[in-house]
N, C-alpha and C. Protein backbone atom coordinates (compact mmCIF):
# COMPACT_ATOMS: atom_id res chain seq x y z
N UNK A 1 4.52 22.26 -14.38
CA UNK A 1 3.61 22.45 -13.26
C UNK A 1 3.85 21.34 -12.24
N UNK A 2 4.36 21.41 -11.12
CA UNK A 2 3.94 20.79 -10.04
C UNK A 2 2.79 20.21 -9.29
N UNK A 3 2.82 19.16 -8.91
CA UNK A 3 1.55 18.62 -8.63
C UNK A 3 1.83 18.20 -7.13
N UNK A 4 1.24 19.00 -6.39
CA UNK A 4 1.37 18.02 -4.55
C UNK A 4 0.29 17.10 -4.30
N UNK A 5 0.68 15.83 -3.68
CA UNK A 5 0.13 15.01 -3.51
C UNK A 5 -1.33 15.70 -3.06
N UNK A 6 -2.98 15.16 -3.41
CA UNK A 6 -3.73 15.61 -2.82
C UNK A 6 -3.84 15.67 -1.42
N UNK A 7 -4.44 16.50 -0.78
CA UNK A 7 -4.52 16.80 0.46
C UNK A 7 -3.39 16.68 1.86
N UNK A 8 -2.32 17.27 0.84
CA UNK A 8 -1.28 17.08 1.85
C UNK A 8 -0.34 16.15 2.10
N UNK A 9 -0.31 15.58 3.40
CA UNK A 9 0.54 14.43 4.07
C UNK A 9 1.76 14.36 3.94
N UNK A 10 2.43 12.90 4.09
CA UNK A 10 3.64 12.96 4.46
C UNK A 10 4.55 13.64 2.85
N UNK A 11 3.85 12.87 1.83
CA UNK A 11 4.44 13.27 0.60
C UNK A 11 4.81 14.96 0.15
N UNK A 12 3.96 15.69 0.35
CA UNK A 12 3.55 16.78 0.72
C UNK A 12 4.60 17.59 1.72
N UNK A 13 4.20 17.11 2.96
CA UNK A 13 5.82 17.20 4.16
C UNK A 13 7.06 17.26 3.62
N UNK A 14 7.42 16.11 2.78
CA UNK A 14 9.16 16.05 2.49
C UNK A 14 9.16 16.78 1.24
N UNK A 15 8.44 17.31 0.65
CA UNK A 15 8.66 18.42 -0.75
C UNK A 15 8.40 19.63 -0.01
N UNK A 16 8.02 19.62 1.22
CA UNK A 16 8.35 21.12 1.61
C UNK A 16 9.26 21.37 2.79
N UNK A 17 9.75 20.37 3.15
CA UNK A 17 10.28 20.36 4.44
C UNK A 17 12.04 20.68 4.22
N UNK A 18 12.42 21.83 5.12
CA UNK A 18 13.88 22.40 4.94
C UNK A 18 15.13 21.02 4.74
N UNK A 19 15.55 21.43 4.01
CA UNK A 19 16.82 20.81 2.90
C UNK A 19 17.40 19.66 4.55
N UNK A 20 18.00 20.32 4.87
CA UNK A 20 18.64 19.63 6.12
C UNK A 20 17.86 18.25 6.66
N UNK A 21 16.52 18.59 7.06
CA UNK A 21 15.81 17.49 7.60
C UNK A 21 15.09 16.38 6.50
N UNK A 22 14.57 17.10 5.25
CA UNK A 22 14.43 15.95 4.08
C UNK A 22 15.90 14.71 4.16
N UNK A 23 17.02 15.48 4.29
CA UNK A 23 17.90 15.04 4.12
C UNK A 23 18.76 13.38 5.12
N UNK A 24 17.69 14.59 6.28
CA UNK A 24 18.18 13.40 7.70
C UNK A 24 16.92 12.11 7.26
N UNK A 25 16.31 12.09 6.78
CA UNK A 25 14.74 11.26 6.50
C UNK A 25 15.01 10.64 5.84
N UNK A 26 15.86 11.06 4.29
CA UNK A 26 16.07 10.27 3.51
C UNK A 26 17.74 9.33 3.65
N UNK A 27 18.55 9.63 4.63
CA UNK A 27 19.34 8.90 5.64
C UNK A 27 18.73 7.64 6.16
N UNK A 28 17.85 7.44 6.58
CA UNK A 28 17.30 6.31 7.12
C UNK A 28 16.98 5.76 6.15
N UNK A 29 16.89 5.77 4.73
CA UNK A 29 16.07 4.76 4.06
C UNK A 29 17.85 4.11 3.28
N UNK A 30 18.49 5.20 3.05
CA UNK A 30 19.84 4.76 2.44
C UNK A 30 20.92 5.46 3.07
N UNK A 31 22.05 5.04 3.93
CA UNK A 31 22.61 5.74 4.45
C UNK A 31 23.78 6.08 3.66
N UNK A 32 23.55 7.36 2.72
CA UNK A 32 24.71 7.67 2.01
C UNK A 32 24.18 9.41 1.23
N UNK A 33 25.16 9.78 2.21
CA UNK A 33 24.62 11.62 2.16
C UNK A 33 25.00 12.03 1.19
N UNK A 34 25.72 11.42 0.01
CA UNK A 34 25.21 12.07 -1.58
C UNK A 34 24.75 11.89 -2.11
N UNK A 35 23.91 10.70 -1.72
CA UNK A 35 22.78 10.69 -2.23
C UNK A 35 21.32 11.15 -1.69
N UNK A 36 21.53 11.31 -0.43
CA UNK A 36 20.34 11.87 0.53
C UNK A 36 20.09 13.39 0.17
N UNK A 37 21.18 13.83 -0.02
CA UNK A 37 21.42 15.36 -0.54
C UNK A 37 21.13 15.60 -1.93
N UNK A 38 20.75 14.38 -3.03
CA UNK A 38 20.80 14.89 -4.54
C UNK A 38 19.05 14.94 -4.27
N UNK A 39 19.08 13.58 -3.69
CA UNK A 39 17.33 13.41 -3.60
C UNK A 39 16.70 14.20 -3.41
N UNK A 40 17.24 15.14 -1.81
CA UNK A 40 16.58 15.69 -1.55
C UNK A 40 16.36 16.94 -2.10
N UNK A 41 17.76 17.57 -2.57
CA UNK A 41 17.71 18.56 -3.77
C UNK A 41 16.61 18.48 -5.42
N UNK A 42 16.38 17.68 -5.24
CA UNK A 42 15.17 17.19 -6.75
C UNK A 42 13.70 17.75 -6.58
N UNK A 43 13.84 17.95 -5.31
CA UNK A 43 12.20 18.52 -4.67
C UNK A 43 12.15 19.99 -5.44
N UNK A 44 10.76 20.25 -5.85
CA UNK A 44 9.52 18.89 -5.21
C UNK A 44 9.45 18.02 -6.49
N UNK A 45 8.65 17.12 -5.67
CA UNK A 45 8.31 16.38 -6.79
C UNK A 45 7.02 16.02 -7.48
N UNK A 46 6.87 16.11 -9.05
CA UNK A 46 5.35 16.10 -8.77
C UNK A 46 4.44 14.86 -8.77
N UNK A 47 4.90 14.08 -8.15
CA UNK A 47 3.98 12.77 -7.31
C UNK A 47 5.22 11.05 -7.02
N UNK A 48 4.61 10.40 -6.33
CA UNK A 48 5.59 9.47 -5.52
C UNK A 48 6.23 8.41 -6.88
N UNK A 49 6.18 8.16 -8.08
CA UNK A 49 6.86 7.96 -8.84
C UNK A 49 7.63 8.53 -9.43
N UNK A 50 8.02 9.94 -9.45
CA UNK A 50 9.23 10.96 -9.56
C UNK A 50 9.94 10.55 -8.83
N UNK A 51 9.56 10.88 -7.65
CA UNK A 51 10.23 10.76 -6.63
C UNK A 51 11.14 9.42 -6.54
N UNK A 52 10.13 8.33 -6.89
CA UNK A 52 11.30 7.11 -6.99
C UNK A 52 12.09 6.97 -7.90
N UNK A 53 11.96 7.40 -9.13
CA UNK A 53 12.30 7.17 -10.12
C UNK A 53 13.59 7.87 -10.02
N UNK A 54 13.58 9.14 -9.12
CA UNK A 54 15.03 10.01 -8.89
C UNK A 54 15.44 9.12 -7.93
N UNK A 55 14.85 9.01 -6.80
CA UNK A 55 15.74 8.13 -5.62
C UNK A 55 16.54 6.97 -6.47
N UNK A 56 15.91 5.98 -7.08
CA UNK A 56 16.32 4.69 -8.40
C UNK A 56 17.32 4.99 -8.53
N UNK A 57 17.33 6.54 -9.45
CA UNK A 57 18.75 6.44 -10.76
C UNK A 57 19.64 6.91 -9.81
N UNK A 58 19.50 7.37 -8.61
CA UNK A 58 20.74 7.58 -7.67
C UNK A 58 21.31 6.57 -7.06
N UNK A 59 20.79 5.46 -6.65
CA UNK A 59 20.91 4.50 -6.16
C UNK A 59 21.97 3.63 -7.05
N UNK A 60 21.43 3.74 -8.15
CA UNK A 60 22.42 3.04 -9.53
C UNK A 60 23.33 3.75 -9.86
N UNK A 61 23.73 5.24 -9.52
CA UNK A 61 24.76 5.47 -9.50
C UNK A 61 25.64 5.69 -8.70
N UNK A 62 25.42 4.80 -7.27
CA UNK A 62 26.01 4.55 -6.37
C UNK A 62 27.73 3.99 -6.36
N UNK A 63 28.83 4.54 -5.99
CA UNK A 63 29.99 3.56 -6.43
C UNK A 63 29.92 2.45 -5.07
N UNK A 64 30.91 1.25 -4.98
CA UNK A 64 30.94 0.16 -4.46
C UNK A 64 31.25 0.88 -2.69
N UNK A 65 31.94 2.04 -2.93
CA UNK A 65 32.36 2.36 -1.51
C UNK A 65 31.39 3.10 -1.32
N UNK A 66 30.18 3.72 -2.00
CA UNK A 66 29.54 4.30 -1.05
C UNK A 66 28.15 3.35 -1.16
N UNK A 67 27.93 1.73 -1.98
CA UNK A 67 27.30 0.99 -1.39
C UNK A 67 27.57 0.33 0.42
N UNK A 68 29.30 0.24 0.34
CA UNK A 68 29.70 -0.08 1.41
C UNK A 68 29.18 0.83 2.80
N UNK A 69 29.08 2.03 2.98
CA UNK A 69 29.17 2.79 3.48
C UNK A 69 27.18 2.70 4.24
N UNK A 70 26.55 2.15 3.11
CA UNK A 70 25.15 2.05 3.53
C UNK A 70 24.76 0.02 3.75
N UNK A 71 25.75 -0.19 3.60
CA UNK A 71 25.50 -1.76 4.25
C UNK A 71 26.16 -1.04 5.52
N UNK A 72 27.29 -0.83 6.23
CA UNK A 72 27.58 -0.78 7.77
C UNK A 72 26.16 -0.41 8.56
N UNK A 73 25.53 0.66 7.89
CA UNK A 73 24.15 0.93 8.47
C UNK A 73 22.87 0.28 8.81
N UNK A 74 23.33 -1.29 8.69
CA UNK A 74 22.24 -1.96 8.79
C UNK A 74 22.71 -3.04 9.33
N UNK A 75 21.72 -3.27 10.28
CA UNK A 75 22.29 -4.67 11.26
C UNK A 75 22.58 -5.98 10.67
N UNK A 76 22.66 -6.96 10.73
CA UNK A 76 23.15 -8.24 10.42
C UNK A 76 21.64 -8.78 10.57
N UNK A 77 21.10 -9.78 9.55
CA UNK A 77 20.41 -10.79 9.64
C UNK A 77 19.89 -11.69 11.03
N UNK A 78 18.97 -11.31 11.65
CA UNK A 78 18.88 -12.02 12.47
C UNK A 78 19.14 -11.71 13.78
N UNK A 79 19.86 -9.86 13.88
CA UNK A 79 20.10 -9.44 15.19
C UNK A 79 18.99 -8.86 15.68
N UNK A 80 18.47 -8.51 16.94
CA UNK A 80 17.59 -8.10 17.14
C UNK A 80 18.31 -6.57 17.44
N UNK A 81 17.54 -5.84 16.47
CA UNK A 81 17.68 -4.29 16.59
C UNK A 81 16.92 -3.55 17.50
N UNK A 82 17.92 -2.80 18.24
CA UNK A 82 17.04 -2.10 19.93
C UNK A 82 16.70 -0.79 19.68
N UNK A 83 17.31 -0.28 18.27
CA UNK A 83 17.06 1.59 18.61
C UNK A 83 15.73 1.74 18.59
N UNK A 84 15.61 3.07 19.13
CA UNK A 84 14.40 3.13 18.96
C UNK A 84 14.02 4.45 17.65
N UNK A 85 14.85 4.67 16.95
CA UNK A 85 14.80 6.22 15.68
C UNK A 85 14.08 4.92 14.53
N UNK A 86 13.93 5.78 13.72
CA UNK A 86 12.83 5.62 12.31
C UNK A 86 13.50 4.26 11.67
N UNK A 87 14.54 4.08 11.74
CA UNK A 87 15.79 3.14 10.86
C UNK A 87 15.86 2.04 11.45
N UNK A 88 15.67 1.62 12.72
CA UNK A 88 15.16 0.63 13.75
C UNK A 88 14.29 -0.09 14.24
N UNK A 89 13.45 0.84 13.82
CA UNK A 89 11.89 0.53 13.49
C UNK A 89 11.41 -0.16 12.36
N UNK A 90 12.17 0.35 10.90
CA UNK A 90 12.26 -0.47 10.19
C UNK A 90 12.96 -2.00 9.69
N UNK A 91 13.87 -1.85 10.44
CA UNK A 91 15.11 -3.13 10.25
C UNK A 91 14.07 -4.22 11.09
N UNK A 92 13.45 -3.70 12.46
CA UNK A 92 12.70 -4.79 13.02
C UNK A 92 11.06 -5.35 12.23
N UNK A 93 10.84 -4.18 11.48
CA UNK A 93 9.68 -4.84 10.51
C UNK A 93 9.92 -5.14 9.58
N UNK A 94 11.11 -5.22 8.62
CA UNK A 94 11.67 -5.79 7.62
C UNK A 94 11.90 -7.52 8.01
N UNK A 95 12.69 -7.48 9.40
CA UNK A 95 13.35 -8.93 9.65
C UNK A 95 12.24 -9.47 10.50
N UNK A 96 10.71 -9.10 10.48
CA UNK A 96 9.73 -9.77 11.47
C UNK A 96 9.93 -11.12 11.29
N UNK A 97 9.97 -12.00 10.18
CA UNK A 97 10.27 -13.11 9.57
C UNK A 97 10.91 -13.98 10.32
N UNK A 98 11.88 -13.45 11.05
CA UNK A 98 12.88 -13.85 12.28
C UNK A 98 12.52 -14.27 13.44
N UNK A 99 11.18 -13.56 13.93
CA UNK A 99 10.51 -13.61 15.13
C UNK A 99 10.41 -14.42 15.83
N UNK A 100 9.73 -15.74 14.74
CA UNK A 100 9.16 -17.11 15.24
C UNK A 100 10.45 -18.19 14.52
N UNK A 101 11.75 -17.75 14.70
CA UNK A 101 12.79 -18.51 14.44
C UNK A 101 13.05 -19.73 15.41
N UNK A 102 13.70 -20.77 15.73
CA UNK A 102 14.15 -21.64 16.77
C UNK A 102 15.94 -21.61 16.79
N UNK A 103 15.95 -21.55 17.91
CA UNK A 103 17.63 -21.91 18.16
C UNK A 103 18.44 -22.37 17.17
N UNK A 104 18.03 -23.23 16.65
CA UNK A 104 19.05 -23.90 15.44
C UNK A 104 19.04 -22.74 14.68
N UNK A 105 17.74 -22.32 13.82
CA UNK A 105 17.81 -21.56 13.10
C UNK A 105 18.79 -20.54 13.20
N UNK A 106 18.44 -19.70 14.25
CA UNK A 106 19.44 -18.34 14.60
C UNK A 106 20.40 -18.88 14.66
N UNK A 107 20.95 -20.06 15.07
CA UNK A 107 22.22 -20.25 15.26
C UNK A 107 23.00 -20.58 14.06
N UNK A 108 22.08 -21.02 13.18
CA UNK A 108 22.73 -21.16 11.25
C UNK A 108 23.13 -19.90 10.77
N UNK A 109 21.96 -19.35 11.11
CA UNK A 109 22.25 -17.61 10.51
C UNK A 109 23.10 -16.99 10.85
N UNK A 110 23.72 -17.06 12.70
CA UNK A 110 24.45 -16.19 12.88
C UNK A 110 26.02 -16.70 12.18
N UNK A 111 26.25 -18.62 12.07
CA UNK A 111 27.48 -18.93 11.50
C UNK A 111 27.68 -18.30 9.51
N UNK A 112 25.99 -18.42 8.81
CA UNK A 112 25.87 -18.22 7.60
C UNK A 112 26.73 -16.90 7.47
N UNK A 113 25.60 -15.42 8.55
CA UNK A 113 26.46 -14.44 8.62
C UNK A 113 28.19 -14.35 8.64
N UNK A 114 28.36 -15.28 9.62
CA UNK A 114 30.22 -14.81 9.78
C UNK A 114 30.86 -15.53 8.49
N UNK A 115 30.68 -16.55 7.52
CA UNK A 115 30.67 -17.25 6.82
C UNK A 115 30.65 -16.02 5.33
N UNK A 116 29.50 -15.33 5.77
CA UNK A 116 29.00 -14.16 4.24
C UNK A 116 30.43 -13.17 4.51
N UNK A 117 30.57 -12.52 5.57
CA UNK A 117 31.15 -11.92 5.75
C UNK A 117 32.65 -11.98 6.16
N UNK A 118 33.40 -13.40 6.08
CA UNK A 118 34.74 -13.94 5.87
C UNK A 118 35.12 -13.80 4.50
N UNK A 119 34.09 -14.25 3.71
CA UNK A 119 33.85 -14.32 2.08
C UNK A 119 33.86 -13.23 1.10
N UNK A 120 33.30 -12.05 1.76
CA UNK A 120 33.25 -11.10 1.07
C UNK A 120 33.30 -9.51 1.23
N UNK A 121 33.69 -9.96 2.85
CA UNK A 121 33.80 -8.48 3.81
C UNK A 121 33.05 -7.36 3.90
N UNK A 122 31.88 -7.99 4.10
CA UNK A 122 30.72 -6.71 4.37
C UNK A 122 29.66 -7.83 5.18
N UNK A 123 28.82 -7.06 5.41
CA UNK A 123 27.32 -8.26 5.67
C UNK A 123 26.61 -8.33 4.65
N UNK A 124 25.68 -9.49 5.41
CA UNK A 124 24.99 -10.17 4.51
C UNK A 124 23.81 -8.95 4.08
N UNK A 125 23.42 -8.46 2.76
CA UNK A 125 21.94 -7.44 3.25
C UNK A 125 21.19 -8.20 2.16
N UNK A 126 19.58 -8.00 2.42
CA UNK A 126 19.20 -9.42 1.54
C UNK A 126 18.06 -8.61 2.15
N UNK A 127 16.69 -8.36 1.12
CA UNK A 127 15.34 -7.48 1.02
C UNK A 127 15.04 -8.65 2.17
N UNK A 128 14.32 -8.32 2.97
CA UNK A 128 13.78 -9.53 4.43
C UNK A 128 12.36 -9.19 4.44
N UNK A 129 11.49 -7.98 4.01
CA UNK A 129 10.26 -8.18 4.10
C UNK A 129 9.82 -9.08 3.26
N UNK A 130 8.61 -9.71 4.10
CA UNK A 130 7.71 -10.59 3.82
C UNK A 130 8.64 -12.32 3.95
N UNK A 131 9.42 -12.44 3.93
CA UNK A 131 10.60 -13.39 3.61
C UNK A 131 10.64 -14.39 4.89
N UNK A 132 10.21 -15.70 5.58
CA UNK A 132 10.59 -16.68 6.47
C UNK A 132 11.66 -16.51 7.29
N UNK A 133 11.95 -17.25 8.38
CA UNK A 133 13.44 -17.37 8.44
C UNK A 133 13.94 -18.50 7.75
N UNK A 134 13.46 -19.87 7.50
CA UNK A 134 13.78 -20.61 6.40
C UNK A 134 14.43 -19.47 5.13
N UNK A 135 13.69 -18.84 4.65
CA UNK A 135 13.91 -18.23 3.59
C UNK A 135 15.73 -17.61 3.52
N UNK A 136 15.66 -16.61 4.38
CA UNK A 136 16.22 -15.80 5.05
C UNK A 136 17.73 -16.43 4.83
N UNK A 137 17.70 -17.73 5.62
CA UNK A 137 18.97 -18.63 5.92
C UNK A 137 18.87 -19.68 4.66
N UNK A 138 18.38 -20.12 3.67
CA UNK A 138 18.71 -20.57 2.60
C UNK A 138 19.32 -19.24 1.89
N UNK A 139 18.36 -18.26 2.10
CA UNK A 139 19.51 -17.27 0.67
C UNK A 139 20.97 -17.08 0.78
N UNK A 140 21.17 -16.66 2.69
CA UNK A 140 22.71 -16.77 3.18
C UNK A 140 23.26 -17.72 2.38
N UNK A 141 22.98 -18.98 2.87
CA UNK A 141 23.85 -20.01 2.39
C UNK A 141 24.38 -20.06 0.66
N UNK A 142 22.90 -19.92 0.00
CA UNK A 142 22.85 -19.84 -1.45
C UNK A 142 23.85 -18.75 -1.83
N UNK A 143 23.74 -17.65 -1.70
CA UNK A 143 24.60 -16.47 -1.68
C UNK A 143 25.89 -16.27 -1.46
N UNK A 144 26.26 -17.58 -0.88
CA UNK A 144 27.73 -17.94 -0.17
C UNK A 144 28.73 -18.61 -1.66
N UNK A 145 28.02 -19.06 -2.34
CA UNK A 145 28.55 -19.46 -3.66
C UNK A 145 28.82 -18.60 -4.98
N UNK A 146 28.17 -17.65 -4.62
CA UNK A 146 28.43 -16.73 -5.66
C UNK A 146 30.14 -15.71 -5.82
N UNK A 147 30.78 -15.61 -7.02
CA UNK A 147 31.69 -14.88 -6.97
C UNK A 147 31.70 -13.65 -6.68
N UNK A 148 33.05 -13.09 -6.42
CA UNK A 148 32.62 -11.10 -5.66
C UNK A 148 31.75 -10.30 -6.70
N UNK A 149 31.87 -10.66 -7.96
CA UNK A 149 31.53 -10.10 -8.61
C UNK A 149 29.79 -9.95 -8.91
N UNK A 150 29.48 -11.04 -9.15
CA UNK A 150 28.07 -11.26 -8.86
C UNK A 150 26.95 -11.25 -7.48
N UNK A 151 28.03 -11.19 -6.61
CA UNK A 151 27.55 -10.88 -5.30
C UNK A 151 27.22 -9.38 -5.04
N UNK A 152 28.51 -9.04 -5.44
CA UNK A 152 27.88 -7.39 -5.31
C UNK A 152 27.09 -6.66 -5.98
N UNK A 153 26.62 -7.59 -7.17
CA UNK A 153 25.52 -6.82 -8.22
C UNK A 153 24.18 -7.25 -7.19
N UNK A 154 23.84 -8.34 -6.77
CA UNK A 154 23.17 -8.74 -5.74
C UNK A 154 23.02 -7.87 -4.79
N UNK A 155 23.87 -7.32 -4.05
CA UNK A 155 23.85 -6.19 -3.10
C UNK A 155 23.22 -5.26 -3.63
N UNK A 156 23.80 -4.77 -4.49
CA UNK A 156 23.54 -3.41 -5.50
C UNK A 156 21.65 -3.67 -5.10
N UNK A 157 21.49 -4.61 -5.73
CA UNK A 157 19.89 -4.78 -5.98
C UNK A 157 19.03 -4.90 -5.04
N UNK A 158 19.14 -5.42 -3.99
CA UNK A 158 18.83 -5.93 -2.41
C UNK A 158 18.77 -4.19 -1.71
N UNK A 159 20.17 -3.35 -1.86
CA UNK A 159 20.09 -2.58 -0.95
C UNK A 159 18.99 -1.37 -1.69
N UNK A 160 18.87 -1.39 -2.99
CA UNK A 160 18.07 -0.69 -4.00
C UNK A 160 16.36 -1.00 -3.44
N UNK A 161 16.32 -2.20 -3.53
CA UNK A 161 14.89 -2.59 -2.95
C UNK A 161 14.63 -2.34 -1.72
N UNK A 162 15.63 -2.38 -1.08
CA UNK A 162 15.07 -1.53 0.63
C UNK A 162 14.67 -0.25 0.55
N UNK A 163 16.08 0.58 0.46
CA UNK A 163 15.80 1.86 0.20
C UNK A 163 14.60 2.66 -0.51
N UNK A 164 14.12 2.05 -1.48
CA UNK A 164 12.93 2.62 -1.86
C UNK A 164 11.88 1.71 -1.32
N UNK A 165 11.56 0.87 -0.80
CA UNK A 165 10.44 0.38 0.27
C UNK A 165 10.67 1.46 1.61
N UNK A 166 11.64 1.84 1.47
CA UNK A 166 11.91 2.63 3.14
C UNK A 166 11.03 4.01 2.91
N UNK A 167 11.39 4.59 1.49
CA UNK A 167 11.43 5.73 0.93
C UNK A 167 9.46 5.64 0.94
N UNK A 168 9.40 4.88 0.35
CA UNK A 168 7.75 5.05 -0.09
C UNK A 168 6.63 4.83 1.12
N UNK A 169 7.75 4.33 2.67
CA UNK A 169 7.24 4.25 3.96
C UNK A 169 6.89 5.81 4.62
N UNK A 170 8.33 6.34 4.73
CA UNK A 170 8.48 7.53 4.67
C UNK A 170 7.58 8.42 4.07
N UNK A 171 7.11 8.30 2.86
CA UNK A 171 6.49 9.26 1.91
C UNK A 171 4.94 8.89 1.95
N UNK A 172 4.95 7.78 2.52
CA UNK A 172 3.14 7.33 2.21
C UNK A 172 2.26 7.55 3.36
């Protein structure tokens, strides 16, 4: 038996909403359309811990190139993001933290960035809600020591925790 969220709403919306556009929705939270497409194929669901719990085990079975493929989709640490679609909106309330930064600061971050990304050829992606810019620019740096190997399990986990904060934005 299926259970729809009571009285509707957004949760409600994306378990009934045509394959195509669940699909474009769940794009913004992870940009990687086999997985936007399994997710969205799982519908419905019967309440917002299904739902994560499928988004999760997809996420973990993500390979390295199609983690790659959903880091390009996300701005760099510290840039100020102008779009104005759903995915833009979020990157700027994820990195609010940034806001009340000073010159030096941004200017660590943007060398930390080119520094992350000499090192290991992708950007830096690192969960930013709730997070300082102190914060922010110690993890760069900290993160800069780690081998490829352990870095990308790091990624793995970072881009996992967005995506379903994005997902449960979306859905709530």
């Amino acid at each position: 038996m299926i259970v729809i969220s009571p009285g509707g709403g957004a949760f409600a919306e994306f378990n009934r909403a045509p394959a195509a556009l669940a699909e474009r929705d769940l794009l913004a939270c992870c940009a990687v359309p086999e997985w936007a497409r399994a997710v969205a194929g799982g519908r419905p669901y019967r309440d917002l811990p299904a739902l994560l719990d499928s988004a999760d085990a997809g996420l973990l079975r993500l390979s390295w190139e199609q983690v790659a493929q959903a880091l390009a989709a996300h701005p760099r640490i510290g840039e100020r993001v102008a779009g104005t679609d759903r995915e833009s909106a979020w990157s700027r309330r994820e990195q609010a933290g940034m806001d009340g930064a000073d010159a030096a600061t941004r200017a660590a971050l943007v060398e930390a960035n080119r520094a992350y990304e000499r090192r290991f050829g992708h950007i830096f992606l690192i969960f930013a809600s709730g997070r300082t810019d102190a914060e922010l620019l110690a993890a760069a740096r900290g993160r800069l020591t780690n081998d490829a190997a352990t870095e990308r399990q790091v990624v793995r986990r970072e881009l996992r925790k967005i995506a379903l904060q994005r997902l449960e934005r979306l859905v709530g």
